[in-house]
Structure formats: structure tokens, C-alpha cells
N, C-alpha and C. Protein backbone atom coordinates (compact mmCIF):
# COMPACT_ATOMS: atom_id res chain seq x y z
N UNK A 1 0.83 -1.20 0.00
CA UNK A 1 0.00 0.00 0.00
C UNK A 1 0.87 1.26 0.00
N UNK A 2 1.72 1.76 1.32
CA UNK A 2 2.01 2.62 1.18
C UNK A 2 3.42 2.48 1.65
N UNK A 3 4.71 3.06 1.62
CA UNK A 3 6.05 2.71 2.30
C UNK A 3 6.17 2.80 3.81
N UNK A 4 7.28 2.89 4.22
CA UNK A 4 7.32 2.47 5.26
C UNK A 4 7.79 3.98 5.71
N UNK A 5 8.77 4.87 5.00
CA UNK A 5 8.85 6.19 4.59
C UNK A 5 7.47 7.01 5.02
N UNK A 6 6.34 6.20 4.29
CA UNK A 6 5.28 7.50 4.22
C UNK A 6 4.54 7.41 5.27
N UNK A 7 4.45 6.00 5.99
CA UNK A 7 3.96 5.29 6.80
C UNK A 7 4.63 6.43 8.59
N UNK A 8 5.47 6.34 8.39
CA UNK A 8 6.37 6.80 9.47
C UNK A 8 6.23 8.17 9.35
N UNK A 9 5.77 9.03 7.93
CA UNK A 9 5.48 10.52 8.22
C UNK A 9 4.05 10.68 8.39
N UNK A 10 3.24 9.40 8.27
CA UNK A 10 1.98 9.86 9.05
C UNK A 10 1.69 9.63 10.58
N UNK A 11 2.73 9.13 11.14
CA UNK A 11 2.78 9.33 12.45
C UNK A 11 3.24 10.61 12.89
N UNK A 12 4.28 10.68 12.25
CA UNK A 12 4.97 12.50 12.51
C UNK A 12 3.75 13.46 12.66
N UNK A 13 2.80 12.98 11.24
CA UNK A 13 2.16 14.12 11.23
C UNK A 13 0.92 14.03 12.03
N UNK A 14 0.32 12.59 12.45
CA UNK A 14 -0.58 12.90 13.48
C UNK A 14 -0.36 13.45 14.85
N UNK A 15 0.69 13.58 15.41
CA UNK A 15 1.53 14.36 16.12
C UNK A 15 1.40 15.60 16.12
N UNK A 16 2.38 15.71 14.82
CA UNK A 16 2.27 17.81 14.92
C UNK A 16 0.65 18.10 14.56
N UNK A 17 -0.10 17.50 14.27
CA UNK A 17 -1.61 18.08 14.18
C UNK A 17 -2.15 17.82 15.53
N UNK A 18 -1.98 17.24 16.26
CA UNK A 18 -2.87 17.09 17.20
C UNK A 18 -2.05 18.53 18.19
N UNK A 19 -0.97 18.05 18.32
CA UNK A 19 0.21 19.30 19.17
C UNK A 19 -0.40 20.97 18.91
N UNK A 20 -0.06 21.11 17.57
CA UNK A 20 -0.62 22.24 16.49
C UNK A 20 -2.49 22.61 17.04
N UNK A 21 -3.24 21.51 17.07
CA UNK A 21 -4.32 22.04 17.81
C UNK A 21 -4.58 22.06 19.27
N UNK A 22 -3.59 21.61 19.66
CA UNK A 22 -3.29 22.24 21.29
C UNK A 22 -3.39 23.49 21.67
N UNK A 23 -2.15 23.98 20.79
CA UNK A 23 -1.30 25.11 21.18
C UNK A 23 -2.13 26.21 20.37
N UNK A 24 -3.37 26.07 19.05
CA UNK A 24 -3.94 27.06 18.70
C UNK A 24 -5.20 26.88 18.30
N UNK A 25 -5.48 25.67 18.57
CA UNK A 25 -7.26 25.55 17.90
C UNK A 25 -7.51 25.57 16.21
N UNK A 26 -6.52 25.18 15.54
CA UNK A 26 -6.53 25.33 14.57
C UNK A 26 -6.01 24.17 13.62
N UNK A 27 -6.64 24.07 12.92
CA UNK A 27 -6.41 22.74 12.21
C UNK A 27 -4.92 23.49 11.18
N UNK A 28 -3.55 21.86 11.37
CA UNK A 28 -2.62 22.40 10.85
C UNK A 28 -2.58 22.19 9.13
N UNK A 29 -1.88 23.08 8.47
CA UNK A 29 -2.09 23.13 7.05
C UNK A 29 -1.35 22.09 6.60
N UNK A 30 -1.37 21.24 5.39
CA UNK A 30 -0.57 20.57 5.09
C UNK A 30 0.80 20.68 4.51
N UNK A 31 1.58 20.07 5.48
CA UNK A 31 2.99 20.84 5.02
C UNK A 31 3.35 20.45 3.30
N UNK A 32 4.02 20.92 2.85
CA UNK A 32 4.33 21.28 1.11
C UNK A 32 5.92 19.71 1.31
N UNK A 33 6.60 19.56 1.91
CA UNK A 33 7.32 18.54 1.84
C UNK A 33 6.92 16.81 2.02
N UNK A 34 5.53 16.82 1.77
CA UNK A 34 4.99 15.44 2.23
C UNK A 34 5.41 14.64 0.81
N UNK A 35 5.23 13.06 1.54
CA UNK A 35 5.44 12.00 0.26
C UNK A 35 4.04 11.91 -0.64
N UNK A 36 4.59 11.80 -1.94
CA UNK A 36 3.22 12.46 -2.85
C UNK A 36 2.82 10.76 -2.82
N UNK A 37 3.01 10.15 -2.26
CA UNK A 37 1.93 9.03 -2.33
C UNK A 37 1.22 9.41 -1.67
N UNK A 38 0.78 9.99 -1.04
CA UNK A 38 0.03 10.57 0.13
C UNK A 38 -1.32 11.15 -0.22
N UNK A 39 -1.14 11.54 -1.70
CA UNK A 39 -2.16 11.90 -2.23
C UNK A 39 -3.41 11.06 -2.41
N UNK A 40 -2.74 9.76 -2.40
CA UNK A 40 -3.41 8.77 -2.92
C UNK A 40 -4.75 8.59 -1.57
N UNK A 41 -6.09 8.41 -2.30
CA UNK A 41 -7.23 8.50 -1.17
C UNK A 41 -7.33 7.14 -0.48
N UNK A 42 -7.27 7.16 0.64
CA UNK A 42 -6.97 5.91 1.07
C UNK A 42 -7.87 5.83 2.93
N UNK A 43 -8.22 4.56 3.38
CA UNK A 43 -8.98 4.54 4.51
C UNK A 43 -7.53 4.75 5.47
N UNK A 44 -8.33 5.78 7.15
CA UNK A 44 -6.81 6.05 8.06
C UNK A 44 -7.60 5.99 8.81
N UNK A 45 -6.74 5.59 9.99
CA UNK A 45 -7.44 5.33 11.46
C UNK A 45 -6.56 6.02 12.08
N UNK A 46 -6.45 6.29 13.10
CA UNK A 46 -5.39 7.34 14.21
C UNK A 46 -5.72 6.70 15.64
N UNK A 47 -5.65 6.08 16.21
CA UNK A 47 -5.42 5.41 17.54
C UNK A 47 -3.86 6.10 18.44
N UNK A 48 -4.83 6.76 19.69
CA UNK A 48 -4.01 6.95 20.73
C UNK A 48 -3.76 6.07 21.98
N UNK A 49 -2.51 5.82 22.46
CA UNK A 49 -2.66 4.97 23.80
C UNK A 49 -2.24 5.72 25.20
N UNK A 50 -2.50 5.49 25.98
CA UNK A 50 -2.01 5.81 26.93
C UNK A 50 -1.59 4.97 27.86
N UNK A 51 -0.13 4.70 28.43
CA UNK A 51 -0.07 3.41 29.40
C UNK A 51 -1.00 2.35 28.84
N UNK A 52 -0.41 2.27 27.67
CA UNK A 52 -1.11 0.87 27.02
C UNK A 52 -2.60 0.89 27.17
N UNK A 53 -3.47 2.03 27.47
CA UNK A 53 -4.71 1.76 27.73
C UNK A 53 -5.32 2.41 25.99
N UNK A 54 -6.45 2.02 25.40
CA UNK A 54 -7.18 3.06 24.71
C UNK A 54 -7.51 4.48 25.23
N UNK A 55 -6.76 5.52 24.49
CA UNK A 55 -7.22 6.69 25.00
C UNK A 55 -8.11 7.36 23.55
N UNK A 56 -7.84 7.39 22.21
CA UNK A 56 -8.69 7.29 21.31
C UNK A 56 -8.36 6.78 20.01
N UNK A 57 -9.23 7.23 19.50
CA UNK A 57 -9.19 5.86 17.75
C UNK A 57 -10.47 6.69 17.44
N UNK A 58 -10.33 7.20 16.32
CA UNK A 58 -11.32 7.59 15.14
C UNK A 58 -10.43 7.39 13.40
N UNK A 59 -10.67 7.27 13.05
CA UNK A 59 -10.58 7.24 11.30
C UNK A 59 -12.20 7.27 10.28
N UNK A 60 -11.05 7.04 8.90
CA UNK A 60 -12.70 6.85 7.91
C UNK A 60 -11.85 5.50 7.40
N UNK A 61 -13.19 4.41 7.42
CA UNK A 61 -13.05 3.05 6.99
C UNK A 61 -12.80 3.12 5.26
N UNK A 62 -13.50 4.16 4.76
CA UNK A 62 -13.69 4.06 3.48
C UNK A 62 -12.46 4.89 2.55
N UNK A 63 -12.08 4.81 1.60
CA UNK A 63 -11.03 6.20 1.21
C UNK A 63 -11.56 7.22 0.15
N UNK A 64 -12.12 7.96 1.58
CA UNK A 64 -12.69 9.29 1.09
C UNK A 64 -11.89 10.43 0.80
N UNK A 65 -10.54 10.44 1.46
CA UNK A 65 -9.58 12.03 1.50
C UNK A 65 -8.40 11.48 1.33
N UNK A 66 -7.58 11.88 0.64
CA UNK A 66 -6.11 11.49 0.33
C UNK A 66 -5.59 11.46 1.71
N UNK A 67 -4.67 10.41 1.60
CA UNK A 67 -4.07 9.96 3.63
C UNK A 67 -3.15 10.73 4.02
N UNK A 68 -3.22 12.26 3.05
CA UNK A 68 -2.48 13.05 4.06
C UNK A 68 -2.95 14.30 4.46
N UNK A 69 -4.55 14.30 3.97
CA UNK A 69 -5.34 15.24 4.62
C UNK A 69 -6.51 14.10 5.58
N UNK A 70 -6.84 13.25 4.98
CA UNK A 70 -7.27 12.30 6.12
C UNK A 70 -6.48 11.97 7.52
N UNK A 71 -5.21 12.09 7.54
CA UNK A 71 -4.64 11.76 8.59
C UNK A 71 -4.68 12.81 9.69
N UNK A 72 -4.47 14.11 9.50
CA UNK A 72 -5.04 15.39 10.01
C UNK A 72 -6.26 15.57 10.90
N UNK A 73 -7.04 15.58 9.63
CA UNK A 73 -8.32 14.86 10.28
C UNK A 73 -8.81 13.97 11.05
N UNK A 74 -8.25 12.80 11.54
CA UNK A 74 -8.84 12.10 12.01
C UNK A 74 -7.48 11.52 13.67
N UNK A 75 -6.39 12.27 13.02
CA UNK A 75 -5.47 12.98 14.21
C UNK A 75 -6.36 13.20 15.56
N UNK A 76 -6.81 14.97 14.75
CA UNK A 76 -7.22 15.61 15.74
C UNK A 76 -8.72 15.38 16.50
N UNK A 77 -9.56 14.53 15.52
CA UNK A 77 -11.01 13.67 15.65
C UNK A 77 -10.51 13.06 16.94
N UNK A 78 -9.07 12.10 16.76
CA UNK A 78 -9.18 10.89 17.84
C UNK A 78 -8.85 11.44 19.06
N UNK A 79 -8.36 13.14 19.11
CA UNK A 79 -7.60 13.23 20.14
C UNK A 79 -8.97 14.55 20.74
N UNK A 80 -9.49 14.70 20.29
CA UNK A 80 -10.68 15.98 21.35
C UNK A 80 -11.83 15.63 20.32
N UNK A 81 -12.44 14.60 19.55
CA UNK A 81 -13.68 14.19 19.23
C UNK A 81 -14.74 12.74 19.64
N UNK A 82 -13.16 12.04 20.25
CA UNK A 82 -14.21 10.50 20.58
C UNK A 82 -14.70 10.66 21.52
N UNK A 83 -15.83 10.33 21.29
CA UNK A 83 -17.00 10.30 22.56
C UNK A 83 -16.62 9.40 23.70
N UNK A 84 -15.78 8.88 23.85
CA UNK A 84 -15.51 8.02 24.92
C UNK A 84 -14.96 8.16 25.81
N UNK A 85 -14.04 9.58 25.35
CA UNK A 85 -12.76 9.99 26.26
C UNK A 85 -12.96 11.63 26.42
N UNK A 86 -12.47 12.18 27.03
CA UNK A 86 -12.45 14.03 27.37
C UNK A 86 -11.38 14.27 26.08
N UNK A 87 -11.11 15.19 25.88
CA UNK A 87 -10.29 16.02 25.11
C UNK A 87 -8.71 15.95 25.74
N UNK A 88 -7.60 15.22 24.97
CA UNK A 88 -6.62 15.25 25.10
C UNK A 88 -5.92 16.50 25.81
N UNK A 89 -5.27 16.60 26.73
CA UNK A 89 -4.49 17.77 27.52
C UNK A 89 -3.11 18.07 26.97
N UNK A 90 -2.37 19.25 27.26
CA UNK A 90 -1.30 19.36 26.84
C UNK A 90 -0.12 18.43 27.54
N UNK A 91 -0.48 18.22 29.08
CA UNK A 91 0.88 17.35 29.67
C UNK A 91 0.57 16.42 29.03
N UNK A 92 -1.14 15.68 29.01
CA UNK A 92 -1.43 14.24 28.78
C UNK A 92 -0.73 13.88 27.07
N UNK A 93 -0.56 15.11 26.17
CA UNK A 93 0.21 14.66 25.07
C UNK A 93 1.63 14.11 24.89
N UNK A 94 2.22 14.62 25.98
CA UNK A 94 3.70 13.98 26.27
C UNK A 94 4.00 12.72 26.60
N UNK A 95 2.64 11.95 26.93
CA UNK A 95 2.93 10.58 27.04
C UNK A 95 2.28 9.44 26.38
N UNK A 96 1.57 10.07 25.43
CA UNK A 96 0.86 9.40 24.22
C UNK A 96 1.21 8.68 23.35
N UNK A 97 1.54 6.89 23.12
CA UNK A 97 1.79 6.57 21.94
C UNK A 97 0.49 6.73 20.73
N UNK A 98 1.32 6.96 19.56
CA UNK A 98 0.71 7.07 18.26
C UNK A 98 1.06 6.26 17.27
N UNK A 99 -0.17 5.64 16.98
CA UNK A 99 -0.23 4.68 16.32
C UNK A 99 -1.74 5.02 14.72
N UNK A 100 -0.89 4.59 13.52
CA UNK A 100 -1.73 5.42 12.36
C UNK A 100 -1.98 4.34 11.21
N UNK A 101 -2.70 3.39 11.10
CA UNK A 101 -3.43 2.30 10.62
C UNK A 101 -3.88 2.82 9.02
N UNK A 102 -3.55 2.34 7.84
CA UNK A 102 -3.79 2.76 6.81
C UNK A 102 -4.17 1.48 5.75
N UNK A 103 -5.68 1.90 5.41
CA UNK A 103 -6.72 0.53 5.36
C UNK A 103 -6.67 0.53 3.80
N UNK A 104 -6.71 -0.80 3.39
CA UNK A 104 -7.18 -1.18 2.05
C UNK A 104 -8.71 -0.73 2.19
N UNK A 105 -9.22 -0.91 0.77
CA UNK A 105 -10.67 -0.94 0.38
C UNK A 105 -12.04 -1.89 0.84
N UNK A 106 -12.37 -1.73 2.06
CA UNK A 106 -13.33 -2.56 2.51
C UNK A 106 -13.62 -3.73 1.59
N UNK A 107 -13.71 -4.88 1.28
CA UNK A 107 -14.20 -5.98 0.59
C UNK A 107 -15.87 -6.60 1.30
N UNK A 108 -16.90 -6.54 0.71
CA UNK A 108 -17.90 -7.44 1.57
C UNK A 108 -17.54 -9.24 1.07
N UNK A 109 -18.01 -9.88 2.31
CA UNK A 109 -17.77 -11.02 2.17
C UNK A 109 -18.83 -12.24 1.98
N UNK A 110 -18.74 -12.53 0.68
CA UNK A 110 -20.13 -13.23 0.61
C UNK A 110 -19.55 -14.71 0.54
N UNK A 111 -20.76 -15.43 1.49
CA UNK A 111 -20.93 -16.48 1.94
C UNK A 111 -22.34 -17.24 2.13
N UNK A 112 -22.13 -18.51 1.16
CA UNK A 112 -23.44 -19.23 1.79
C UNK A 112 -24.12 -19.35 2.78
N UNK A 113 -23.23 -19.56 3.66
CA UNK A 113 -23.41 -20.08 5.00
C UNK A 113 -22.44 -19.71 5.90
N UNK A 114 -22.93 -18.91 7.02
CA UNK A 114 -21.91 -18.11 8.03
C UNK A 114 -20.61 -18.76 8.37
N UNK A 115 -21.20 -19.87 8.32
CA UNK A 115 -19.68 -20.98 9.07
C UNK A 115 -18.42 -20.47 7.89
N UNK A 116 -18.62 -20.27 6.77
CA UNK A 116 -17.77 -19.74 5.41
C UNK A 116 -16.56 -18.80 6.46
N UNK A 117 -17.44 -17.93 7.24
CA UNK A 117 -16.46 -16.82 7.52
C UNK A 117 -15.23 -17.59 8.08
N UNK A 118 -15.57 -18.35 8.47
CA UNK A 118 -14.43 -18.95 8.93
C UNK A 118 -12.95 -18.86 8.22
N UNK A 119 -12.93 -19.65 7.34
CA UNK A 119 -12.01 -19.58 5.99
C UNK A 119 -12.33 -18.33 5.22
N UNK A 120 -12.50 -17.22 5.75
CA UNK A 120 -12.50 -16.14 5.09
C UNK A 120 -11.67 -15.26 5.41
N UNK A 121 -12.02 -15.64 7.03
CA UNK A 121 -11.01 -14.07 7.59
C UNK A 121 -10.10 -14.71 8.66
N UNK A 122 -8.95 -13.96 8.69
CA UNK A 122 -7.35 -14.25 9.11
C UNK A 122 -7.39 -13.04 9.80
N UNK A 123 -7.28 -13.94 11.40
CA UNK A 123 -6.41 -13.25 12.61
C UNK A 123 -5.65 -12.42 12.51
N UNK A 124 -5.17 -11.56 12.71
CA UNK A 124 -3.99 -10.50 12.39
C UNK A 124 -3.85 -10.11 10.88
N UNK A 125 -4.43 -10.81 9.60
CA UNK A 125 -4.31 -10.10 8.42
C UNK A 125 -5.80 -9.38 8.06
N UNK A 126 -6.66 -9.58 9.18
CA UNK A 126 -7.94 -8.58 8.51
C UNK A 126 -8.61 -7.90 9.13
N UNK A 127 -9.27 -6.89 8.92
CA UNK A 127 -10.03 -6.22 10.08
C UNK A 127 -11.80 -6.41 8.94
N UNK A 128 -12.30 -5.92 10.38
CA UNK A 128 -13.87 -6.38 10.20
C UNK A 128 -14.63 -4.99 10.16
N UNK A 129 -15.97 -5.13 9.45
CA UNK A 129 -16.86 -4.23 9.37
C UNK A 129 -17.90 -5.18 9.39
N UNK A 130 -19.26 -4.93 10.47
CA UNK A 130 -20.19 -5.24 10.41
C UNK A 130 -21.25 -4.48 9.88
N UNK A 131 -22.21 -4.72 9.30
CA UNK A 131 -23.02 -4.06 8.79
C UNK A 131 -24.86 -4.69 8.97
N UNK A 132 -25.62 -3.63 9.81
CA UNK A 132 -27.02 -4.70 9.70
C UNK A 132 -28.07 -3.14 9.44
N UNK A 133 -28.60 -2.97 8.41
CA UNK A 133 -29.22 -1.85 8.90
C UNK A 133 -28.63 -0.57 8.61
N UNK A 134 -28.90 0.49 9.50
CA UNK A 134 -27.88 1.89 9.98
C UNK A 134 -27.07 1.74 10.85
N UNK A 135 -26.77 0.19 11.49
CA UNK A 135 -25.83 -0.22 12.65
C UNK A 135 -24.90 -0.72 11.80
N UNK A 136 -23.91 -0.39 12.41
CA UNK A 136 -22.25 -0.06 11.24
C UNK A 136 -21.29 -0.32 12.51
N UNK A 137 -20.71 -1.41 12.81
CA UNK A 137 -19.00 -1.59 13.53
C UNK A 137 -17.89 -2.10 13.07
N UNK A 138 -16.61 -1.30 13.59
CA UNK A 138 -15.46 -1.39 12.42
C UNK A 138 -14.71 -1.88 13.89
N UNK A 139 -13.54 -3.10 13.88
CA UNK A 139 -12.54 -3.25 14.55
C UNK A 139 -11.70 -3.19 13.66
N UNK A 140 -10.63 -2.45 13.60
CA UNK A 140 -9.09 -2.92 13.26
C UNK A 140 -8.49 -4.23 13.42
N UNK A 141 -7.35 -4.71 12.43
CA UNK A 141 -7.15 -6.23 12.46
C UNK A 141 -6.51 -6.19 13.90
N UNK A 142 -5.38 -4.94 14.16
CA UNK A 142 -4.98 -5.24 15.67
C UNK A 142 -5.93 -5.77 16.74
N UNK A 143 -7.02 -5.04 17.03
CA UNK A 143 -7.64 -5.76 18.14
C UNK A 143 -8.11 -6.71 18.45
N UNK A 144 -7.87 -7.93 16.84
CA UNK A 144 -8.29 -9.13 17.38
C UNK A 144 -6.97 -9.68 17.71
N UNK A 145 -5.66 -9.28 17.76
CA UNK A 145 -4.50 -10.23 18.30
C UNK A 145 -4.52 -9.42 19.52
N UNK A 146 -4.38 -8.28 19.87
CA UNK A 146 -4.78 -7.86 21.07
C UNK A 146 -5.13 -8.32 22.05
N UNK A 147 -6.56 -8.74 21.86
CA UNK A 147 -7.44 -9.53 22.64
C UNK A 147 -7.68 -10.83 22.53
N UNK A 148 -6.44 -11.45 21.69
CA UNK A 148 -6.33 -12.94 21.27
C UNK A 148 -7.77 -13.83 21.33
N UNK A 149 -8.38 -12.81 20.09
CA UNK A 149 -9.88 -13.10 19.94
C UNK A 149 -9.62 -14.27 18.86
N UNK A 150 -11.00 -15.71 18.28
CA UNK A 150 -10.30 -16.46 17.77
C UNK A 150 -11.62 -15.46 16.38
N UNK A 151 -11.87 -15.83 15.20
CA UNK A 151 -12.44 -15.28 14.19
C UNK A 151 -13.95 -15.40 15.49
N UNK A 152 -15.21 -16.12 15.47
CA UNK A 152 -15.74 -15.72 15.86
C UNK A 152 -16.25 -15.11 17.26
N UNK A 153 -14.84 -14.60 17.97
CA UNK A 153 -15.28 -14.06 19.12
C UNK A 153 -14.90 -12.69 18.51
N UNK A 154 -14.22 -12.27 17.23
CA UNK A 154 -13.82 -11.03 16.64
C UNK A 154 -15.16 -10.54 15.69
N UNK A 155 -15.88 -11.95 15.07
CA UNK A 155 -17.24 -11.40 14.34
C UNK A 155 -17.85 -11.02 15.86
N UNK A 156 -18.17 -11.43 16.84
CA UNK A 156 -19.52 -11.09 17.72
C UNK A 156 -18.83 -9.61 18.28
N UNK A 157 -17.44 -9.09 18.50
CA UNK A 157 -17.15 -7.86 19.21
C UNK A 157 -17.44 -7.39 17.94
N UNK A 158 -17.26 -7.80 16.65
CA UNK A 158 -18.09 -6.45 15.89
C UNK A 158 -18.69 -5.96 15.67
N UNK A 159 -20.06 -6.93 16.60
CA UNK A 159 -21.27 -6.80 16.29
C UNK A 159 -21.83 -5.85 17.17
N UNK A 160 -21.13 -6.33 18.59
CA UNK A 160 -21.27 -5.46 19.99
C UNK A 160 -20.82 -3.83 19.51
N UNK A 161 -19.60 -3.96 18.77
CA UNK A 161 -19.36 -2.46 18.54
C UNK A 161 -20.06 -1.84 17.89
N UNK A 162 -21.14 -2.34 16.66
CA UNK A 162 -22.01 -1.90 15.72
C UNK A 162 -23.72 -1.65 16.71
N UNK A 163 -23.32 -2.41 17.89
CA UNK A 163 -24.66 -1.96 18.73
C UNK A 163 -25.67 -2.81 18.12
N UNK A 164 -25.34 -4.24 17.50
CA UNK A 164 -26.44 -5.20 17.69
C UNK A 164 -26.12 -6.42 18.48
N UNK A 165 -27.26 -7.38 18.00
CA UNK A 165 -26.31 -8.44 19.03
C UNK A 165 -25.00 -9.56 18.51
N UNK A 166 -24.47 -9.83 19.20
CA UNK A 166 -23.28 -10.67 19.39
C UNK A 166 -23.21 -11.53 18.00
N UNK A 167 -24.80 -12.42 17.63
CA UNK A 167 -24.59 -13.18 17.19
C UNK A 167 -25.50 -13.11 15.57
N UNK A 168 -25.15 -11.67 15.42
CA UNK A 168 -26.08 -11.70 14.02
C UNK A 168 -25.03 -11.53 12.96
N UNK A 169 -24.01 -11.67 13.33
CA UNK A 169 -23.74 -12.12 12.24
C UNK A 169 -23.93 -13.03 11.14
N UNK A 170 -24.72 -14.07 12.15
CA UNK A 170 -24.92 -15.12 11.24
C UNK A 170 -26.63 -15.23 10.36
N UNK A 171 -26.87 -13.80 11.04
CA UNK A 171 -28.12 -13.32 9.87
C UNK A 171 -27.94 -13.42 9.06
N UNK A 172 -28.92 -13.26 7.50
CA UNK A 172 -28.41 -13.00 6.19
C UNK A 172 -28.28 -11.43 5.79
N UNK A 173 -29.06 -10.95 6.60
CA UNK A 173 -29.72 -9.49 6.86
C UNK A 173 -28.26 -8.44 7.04
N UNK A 174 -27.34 -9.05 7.88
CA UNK A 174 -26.06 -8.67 7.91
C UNK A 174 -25.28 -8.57 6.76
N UNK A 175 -24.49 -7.56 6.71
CA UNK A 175 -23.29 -7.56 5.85
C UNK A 175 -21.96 -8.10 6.61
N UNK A 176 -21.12 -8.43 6.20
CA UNK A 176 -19.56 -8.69 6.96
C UNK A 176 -18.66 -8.56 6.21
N UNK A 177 -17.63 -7.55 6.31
CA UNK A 177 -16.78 -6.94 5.47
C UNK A 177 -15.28 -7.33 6.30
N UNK A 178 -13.97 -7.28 4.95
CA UNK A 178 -12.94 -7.61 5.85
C UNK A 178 -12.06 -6.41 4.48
N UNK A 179 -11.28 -5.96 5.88
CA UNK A 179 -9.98 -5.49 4.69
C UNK A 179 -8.63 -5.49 5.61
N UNK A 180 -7.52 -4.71 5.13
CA UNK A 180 -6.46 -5.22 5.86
C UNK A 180 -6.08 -3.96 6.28
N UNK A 181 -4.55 -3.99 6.79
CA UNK A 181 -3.87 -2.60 7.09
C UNK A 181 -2.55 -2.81 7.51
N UNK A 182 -2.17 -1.15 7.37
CA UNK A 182 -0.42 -1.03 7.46
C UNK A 182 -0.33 -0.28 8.90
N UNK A 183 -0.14 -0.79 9.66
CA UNK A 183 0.16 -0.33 11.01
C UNK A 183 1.43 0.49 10.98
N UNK A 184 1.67 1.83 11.57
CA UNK A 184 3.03 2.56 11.71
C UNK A 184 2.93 3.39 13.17
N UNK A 185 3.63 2.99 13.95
CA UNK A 185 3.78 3.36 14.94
C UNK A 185 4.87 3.92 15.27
């Protein structure tokens, strides 16, 4: 997908954007020395940790904005927009790992019969999108080695994250999507 070069300046740059809207409330411009692969529109996630804990994670699953104005975006989303957490502080930025996930093209996964998913999707090479409805949950492939989830304890947390139940995946009514990613930390 993308180098390891460009990979490593979108960490830089989820950094100085989140820093940059610290220090002024202002979303930072895109610097003029970036890698022009960058242009290329591509899905980005931005995950913050703190002491190894989740402190935030927002991206777009889909590739709506070239990944070096998407990364910006979804920088400063993960760090004073997720609903889960307060708004990142200036000390609390000094101890933040950053971590910047850069997604292939969602694939849906069609299957006869749910048991299929099985032989579909790979532990550590895929991440999930559930789909039932207007209920929509995305895990990253990390969090199923994370949580040394096996495939279907990673379909039912996607389901939990999409806010239905555990086990509809194995609806037909459901969608189940897999794509992959370039982790740069």
C-alpha cells in the first residue's frame, strides 16, 4: 500500500496536528514537503494509547480524503472528538503513543453459510466491518490479536461495537466486510 517512509510521516504528522491544535485551535495546514503518495485516497485510522490503555481511535473506513489530509483529520477527531474519552491535555500529550493504521478498500464477504467466515477471515491479516441496517461496527485487524480473539469471538465484538447483538452475524440481513492494514507506529 504505502512505504514504510510514508507510513512513518503519518505518524509525525498525526503528532504535529494534534500538538498544532493544542497550542492554537486550529487545524494544521498541510505541510508542502509530504510523500506524494500521500495523495493517494486511502482509509486512516489514528489510535491513541495511553499506558497501554485506549485513550482514542477515530478514522474513515472508506477512502474518502487522500491519507495526508485524512490523517489530520482524524489525528485531531481521535484526540478531542471521541466520545468516549475528554479532550486530550497538553501534559497528557507527552505521554501518548501514536499509532496510524492505513486501510485497504473494505471488501464485503459473501458467503453461503456463516460458518464460510471462517475460511474467510485471518487473525492478524484482517479487520472487520459489520453491517445490519444503519448499525455499522469497524474493529481494526490489531484488536483481534490484542485480545487474542479467535475469528468468531472477533465477528460477535463487531457486532457489539455496531450496537447489535453478538450473534447476528450469522443473519443474512447482515453484511460482513474484511480489509487489511499497514500499522506505523
Amino acid at each position: 500500500m504505502i512505504t514504510e517512509r510514508a507510513g512513518n510521516y503519518l505518524v509525525d504528522l498525526a503528532k504535529k496536528a494534534i500538538e498544532h491544535y493544542i497550542e492554537t485551535k486550529e487545524i494544521l495546514e498541510i505541510p508542502e514537503d509530504y510523500p506524494i503518495e500521500l495523495d493517494e485516497k486511502l482509509g486512516v485510522f489514528v489510535t491513541l494509547n495511553k499506558n497501554n490503555d485506549l485513550r482514542g481511535c477515530i478514522g474513515y473506513a472508506e477512502p474518502i480524503e487522500p491519507a495526508i489530509n485524512a490523517t489530520i483529520e482524524v489525528a485531531i477527531a481521535a484526540a478531542f472528538n471521541d466520545p468516549r474519552f475528554s479532550a486530550v491535555t497538553k501534559d497528557e500529550f507527552e505521554i501518548l503513543d501514536f499509532e496510524v493504521t492505513v486501510l485497504t478498500k473494505p471488501e464485503i464477504i459473501y458467503v453461503a453459510h456463516p460458518d464460510q467466515y471462517f475460511e474467510e477471515i485471518e487473525i492478524g491479516r484482517d479487520g472487520l466491518i459489520i453491517q445490519k441496517g444503519y448499525s455499522r461496527g469497524l474493529l481494526l485487524p490489531q484488536v483481534a490479536v490484542e485480545n487474542t480473539f479467535n475469528v468468531e469471538e472477533f465477528l460477535e465484538h463487531t457486532c457489539m461495537k455496531a450496537g447489535i447483538s453478538a450473534d447476528s452475524w450469522m443473519d443474512e440481513s447482515c453484511d460482513v466486510y474484511k480489509f487489511q492494514g499497514q500499522i506505523f507506529k
